[in-house]
N, C-alpha and C. Protein backbone atom coordinates (compact mmCIF):
# COMPACT_ATOMS: atom_id res chain seq x y z
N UNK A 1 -10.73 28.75 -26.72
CA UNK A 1 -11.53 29.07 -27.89
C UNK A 1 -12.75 28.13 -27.93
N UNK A 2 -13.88 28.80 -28.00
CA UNK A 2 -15.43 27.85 -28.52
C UNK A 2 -15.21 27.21 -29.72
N UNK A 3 -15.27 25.83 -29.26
CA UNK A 3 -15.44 24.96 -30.73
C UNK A 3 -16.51 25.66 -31.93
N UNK A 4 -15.86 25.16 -33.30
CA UNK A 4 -17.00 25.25 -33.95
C UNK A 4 -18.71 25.29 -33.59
N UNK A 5 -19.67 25.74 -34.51
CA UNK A 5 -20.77 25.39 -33.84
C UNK A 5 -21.15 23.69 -34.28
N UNK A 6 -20.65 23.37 -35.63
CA UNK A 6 -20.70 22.29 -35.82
C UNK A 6 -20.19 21.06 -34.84
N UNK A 7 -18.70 21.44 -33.99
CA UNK A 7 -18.18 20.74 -33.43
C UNK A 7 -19.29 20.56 -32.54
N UNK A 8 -19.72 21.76 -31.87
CA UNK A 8 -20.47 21.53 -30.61
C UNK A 8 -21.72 20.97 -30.63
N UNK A 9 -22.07 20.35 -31.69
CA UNK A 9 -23.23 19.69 -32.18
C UNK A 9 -22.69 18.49 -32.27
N UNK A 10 -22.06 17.81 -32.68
CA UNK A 10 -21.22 16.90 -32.88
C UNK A 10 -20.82 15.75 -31.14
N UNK A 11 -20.72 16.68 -30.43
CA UNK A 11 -20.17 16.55 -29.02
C UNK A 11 -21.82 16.28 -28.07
N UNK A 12 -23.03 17.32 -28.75
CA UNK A 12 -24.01 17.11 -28.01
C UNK A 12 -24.99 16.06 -28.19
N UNK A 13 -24.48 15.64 -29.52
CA UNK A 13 -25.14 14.42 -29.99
C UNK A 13 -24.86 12.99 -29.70
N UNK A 14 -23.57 12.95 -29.22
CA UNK A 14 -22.53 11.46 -29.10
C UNK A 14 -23.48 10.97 -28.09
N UNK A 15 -23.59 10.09 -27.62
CA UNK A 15 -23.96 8.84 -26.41
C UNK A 15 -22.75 8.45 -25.97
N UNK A 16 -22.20 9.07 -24.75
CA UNK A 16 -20.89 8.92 -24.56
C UNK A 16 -20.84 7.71 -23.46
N UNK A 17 -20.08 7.08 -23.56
CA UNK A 17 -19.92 5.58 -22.45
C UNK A 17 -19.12 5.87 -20.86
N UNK A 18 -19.89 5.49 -20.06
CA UNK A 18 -18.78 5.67 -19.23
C UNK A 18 -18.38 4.82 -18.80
N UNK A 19 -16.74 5.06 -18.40
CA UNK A 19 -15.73 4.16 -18.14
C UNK A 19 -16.25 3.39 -17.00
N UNK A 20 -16.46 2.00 -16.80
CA UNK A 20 -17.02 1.53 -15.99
C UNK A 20 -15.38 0.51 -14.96
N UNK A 21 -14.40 0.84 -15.98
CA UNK A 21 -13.49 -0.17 -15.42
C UNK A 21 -12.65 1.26 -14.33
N UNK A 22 -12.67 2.45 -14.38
CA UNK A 22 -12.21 3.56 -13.53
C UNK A 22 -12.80 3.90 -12.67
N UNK A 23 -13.97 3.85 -12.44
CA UNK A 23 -15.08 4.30 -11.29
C UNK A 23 -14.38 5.19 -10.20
N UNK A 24 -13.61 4.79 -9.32
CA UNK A 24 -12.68 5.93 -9.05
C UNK A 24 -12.50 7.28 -10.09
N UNK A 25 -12.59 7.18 -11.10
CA UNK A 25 -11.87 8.12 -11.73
C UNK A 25 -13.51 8.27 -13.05
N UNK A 26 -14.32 8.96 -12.38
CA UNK A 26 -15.77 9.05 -13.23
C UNK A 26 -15.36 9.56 -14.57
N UNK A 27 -15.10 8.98 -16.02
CA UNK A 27 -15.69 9.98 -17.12
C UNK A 27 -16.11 8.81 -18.04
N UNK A 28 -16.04 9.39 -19.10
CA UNK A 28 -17.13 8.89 -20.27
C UNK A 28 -15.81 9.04 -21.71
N UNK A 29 -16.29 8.40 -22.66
CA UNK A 29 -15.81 8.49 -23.86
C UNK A 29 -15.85 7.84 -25.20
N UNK A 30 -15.52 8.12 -26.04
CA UNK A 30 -16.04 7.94 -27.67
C UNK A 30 -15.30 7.39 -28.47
N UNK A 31 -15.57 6.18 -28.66
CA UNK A 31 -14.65 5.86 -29.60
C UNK A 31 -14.59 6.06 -31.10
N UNK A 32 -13.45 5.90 -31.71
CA UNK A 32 -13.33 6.77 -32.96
C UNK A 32 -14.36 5.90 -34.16
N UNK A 33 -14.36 4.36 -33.98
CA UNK A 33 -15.00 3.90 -35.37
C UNK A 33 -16.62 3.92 -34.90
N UNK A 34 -17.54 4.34 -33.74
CA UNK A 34 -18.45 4.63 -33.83
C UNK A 34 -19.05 5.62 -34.01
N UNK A 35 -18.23 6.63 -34.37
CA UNK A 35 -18.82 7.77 -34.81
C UNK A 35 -18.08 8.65 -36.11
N UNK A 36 -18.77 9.89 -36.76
CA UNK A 36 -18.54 10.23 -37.98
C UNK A 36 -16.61 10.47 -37.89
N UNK A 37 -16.14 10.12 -38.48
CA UNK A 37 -14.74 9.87 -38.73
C UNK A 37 -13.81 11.29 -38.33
N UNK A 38 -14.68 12.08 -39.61
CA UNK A 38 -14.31 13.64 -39.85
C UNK A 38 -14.90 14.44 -38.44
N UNK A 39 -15.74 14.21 -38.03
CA UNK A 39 -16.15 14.45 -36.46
C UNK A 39 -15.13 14.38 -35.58
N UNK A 40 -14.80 13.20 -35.49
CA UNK A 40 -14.08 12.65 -34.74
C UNK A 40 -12.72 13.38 -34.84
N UNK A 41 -12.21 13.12 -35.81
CA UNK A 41 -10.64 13.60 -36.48
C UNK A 41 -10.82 15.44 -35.95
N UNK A 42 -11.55 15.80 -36.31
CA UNK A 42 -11.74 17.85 -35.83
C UNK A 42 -11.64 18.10 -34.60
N UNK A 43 -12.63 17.03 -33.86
CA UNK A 43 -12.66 17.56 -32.16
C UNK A 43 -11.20 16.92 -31.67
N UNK A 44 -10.29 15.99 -32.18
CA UNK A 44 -9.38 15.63 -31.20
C UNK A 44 -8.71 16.79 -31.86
N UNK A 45 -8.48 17.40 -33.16
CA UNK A 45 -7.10 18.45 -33.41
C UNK A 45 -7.96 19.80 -32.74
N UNK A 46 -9.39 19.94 -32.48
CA UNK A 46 -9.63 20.86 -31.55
C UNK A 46 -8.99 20.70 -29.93
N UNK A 47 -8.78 19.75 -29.53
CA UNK A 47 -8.61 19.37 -28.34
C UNK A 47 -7.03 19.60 -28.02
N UNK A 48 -6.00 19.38 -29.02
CA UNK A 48 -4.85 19.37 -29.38
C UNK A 48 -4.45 20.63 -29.21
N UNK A 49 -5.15 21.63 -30.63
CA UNK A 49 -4.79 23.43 -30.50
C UNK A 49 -5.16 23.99 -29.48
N UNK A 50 -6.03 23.56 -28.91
CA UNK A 50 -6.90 24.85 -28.07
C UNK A 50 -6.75 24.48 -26.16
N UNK A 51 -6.19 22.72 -26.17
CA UNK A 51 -6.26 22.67 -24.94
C UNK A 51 -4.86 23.09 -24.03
N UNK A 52 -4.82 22.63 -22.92
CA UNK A 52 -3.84 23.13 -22.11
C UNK A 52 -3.16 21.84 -21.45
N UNK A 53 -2.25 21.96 -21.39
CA UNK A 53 -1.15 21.24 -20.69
C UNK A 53 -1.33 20.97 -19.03
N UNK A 54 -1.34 19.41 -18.90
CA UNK A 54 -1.76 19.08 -17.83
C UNK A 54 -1.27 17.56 -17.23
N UNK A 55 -1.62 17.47 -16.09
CA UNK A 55 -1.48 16.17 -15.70
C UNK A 55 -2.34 15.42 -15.32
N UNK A 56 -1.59 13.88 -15.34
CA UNK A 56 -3.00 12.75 -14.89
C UNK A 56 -2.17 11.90 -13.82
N UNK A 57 -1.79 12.22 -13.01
CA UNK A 57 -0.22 11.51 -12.30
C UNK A 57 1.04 11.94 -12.66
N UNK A 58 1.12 10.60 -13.24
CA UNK A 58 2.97 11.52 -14.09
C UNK A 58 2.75 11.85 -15.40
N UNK A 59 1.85 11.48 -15.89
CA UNK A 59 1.03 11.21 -17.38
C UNK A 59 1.26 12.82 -17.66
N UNK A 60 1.85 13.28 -18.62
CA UNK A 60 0.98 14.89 -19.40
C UNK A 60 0.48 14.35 -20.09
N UNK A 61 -0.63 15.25 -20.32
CA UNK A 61 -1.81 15.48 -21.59
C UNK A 61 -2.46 16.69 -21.77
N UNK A 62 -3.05 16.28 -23.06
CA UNK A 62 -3.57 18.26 -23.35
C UNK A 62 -4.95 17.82 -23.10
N UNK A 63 -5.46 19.09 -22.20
CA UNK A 63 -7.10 19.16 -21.68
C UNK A 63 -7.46 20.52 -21.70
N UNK A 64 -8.77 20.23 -22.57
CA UNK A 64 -9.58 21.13 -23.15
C UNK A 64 -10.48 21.18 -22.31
N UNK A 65 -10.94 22.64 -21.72
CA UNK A 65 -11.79 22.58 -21.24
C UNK A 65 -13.05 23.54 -21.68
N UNK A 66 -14.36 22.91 -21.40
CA UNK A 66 -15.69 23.82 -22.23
C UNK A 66 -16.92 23.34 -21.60
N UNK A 67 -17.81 24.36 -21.61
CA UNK A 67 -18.65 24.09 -20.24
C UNK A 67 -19.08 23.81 -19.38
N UNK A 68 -17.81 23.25 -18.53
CA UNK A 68 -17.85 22.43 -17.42
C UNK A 68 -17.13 20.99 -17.82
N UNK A 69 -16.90 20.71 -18.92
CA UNK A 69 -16.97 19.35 -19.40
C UNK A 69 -14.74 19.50 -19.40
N UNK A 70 -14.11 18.60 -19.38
CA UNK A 70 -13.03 18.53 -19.29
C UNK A 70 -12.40 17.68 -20.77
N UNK A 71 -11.86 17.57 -21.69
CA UNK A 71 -11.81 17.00 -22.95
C UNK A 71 -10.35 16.15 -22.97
N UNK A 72 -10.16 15.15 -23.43
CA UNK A 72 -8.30 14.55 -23.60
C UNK A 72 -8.53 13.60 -24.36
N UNK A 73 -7.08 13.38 -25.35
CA UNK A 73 -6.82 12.10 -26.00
C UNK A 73 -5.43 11.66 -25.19
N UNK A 74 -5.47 10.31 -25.22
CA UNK A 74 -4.16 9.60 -24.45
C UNK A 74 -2.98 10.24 -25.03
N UNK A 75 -2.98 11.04 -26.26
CA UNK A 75 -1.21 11.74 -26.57
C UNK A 75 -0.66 11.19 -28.38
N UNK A 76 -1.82 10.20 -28.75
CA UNK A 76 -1.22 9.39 -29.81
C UNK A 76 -1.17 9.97 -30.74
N UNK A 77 -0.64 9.97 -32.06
CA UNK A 77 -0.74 10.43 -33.43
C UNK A 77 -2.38 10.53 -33.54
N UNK A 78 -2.42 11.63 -34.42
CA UNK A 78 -4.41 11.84 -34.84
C UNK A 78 -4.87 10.63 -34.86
N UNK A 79 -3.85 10.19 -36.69
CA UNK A 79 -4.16 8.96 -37.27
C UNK A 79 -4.14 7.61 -36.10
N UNK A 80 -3.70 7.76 -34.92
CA UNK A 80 -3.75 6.37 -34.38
C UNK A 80 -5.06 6.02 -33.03
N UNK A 81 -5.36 7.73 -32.84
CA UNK A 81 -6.18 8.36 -31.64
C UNK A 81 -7.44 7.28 -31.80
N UNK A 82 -8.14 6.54 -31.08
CA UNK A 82 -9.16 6.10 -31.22
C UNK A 82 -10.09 6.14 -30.06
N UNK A 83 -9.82 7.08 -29.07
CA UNK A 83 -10.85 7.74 -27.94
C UNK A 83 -10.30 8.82 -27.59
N UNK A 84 -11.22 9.59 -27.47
CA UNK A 84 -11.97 10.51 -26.86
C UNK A 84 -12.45 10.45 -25.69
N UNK A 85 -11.98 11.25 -24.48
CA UNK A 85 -12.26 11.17 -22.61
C UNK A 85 -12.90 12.83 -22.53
N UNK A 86 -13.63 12.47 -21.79
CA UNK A 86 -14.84 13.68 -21.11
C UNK A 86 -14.85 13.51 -19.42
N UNK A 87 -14.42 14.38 -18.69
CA UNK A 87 -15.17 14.28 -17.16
C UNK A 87 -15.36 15.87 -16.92
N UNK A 88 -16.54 15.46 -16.04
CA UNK A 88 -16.56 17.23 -15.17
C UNK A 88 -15.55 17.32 -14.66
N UNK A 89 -15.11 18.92 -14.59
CA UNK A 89 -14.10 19.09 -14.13
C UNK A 89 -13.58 19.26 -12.78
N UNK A 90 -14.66 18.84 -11.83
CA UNK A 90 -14.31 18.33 -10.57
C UNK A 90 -13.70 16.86 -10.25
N UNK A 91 -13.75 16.37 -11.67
CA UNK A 91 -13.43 15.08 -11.15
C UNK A 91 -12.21 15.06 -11.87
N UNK A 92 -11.00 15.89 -12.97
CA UNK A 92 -9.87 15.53 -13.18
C UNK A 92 -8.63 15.24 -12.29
N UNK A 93 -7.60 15.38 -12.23
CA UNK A 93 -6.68 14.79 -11.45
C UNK A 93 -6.61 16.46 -10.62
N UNK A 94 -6.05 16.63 -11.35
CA UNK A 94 -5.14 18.54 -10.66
C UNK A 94 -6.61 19.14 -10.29
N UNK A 95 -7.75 19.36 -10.46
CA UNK A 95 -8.61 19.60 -9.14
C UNK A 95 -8.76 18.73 -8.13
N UNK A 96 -8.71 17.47 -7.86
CA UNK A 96 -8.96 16.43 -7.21
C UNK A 96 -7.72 16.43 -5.91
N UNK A 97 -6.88 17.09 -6.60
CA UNK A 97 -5.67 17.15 -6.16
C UNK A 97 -5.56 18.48 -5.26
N UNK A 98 -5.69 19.29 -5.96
CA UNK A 98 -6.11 20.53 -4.95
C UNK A 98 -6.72 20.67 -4.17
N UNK A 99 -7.93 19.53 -3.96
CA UNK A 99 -9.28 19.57 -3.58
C UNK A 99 -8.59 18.69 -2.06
N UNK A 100 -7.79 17.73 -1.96
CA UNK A 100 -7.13 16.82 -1.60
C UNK A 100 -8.48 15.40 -1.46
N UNK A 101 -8.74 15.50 -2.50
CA UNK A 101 -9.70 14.23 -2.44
C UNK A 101 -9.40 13.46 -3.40
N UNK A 102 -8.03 13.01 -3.66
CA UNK A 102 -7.56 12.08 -4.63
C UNK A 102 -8.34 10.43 -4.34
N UNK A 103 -8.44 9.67 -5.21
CA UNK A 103 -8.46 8.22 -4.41
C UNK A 103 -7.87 7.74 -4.01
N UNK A 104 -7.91 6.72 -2.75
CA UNK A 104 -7.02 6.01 -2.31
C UNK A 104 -6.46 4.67 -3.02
């Protein structure tokens, strides 16, 4: 399902960080007290309903995916969620994996 249009405004506006300590593992993400709260709180229960069941190793998580962009929270309660992860979706695990270009 297409996020809200609000959501997707919300998402195009962030300055998203990228993980500089994964480099192996390229994405970006948002943390919850720098940005609008209620923003924040919508796109992770968007990410929750709408994404799909997946892996990161042994890790499950739910990943949303939307225009190329790949979406996840680590699994925590809403109330405890305080990032937000983004990578293209060439770079998640289960394509990477298919692809057989995991890291070493």
């Amino acid at each position: 399902m297409t996020p809200a249009p609000e959501l997707i405004a919300f998402i195009e506006k962030q300055s998203w960080t990228f993980a500089k300590t994964m480099p192996q593992w390229p994405h970006e993400y948002l943390v919850r007290k720098d940005v609008d709260e209620e923003s924040f709180i919508a796109l992770v229960e968007h990410i929750r309903a709408h994404g799909v069941s997946g892996s990161f190793y042994k890790m499950e998580l739910t990943f949303y995916y939307f225009e190329g962009w790949v979406y996840w929270t680590m699994g925590n309660p809403v109330e405890e969620t305080t990032i937000i992860n983004r990578c293209l979706k060439e770079n998640t695990y289960e394509y990477r994996l298919k692809m057989g270009n995991l890291p070493k």
